[in-house]
C-alpha atoms as a PDB file:
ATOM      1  CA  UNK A   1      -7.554  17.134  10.863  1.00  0.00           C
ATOM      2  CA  UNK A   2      -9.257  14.321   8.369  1.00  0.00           C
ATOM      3  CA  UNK A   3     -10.468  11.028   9.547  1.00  0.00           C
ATOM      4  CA  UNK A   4      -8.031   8.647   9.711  1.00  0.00           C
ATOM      5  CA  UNK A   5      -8.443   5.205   7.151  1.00  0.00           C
ATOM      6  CA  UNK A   6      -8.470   2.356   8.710  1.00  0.00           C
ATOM      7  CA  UNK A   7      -8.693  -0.243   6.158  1.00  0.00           C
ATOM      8  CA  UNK A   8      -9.342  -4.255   6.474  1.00  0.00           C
ATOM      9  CA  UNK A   9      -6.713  -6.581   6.989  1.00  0.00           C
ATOM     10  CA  UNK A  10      -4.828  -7.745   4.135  1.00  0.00           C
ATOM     11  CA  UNK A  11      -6.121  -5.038   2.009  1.00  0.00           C
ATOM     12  CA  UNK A  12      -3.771  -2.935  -0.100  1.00  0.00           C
ATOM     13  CA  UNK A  13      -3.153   0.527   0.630  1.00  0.00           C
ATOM     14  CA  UNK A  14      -0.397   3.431   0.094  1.00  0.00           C
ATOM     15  CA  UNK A  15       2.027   4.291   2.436  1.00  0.00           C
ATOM     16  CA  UNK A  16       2.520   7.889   1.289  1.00  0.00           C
ATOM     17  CA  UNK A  17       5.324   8.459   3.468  1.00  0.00           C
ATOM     18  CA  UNK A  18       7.452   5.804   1.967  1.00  0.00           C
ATOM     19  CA  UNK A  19       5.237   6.269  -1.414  1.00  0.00           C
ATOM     20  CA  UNK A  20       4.783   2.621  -1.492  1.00  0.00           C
ATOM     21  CA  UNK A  21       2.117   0.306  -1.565  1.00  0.00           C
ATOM     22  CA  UNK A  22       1.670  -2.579   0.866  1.00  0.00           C
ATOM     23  CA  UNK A  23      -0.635  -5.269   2.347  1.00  0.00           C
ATOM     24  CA  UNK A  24      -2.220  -3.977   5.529  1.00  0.00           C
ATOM     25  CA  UNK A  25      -1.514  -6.405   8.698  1.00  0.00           C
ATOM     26  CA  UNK A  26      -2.655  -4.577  11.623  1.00  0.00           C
ATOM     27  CA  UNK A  27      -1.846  -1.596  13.788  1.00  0.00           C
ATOM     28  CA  UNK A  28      -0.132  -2.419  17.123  1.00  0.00           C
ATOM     29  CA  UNK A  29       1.914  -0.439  19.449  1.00  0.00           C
ATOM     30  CA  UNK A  30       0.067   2.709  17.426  1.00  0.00           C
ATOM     31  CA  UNK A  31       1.693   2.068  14.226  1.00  0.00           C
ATOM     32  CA  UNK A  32       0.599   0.329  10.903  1.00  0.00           C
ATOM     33  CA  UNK A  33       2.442  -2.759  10.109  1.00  0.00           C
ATOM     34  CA  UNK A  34       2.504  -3.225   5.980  1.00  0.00           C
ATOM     35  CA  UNK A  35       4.472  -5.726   3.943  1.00  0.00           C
ATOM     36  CA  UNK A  36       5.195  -6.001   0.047  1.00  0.00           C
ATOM     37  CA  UNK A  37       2.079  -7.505  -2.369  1.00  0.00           C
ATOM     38  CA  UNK A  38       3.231 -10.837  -2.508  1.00  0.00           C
ATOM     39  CA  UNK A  39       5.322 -11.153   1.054  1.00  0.00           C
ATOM     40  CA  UNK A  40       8.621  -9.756   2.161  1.00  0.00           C
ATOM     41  CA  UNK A  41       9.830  -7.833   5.154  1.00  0.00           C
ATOM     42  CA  UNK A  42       7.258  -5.821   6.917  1.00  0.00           C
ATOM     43  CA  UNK A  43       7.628  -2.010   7.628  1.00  0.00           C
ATOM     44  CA  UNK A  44       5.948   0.365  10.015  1.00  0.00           C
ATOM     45  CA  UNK A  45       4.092   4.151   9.294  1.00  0.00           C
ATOM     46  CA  UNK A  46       2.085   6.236  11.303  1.00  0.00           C
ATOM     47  CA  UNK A  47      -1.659   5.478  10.672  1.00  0.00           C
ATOM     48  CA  UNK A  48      -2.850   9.174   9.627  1.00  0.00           C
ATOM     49  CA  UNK A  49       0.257   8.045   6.188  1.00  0.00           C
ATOM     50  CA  UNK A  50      -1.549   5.750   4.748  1.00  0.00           C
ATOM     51  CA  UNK A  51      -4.802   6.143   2.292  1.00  0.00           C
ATOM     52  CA  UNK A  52      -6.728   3.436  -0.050  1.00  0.00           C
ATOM     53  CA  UNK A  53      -5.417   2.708  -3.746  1.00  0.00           C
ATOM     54  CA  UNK A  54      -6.691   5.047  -6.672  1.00  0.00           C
ATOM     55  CA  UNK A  55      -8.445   2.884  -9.301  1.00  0.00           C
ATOM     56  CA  UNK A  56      -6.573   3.692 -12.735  1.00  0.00           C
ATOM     57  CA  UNK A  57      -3.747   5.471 -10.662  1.00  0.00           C
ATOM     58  CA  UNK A  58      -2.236   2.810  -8.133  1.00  0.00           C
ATOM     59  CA  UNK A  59      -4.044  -0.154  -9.540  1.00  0.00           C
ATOM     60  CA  UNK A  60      -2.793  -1.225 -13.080  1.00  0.00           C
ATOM     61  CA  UNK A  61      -2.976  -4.706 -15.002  1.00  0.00           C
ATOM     62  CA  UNK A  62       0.389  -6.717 -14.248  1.00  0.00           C
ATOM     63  CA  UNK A  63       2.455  -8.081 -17.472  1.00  0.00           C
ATOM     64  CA  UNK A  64       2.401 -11.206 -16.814  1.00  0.00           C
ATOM     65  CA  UNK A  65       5.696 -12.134 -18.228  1.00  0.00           C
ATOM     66  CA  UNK A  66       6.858  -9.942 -15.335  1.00  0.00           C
ATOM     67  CA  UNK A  67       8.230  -7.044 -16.991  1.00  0.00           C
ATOM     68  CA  UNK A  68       8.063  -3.821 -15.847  1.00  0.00           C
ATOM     69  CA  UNK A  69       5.344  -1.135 -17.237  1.00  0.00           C
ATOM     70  CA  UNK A  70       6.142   0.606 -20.396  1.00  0.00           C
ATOM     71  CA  UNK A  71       5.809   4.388 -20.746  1.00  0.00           C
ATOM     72  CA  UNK A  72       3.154   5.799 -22.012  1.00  0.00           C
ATOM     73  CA  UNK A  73       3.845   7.273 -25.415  1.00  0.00           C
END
């Protein structure tokens, strides 16, 4: 069994359970309370399901007209 992340609060991390990524707000009750980049409704994961971002995997510029990423060609 790995070491389990425990990042700061308000950081950005993966969920891979839900494979999403979300703000970090704190572990109570023994599970890790995330919500969207930008607000929304919080969700709950175990803390051994969640892992930093990937530079050049998770992180990537945003358009900022707001549309969606293109496909690499």
């Amino acid at each position: 069994m790995g070491t389990i992340y425990t990042p700061k609060q308000h950081e950005e991390v993966r969920d891979q359970r839900a494979d999403r990524i979300g703000e970090y707000m704190g572990t109570y009750g023994g599970l890790v309370h995330l919500r969207p980049p930008g607000g929304g409704c919080e969700w709950t994961t175990a803390p051994d399901r969640i892992e930093p971002l990937k530079p050049g995997v998770d992180l990537q510029p945003a358009d900022p007209t707001g549309a969606p990423p293109r496909p690499a060609l």
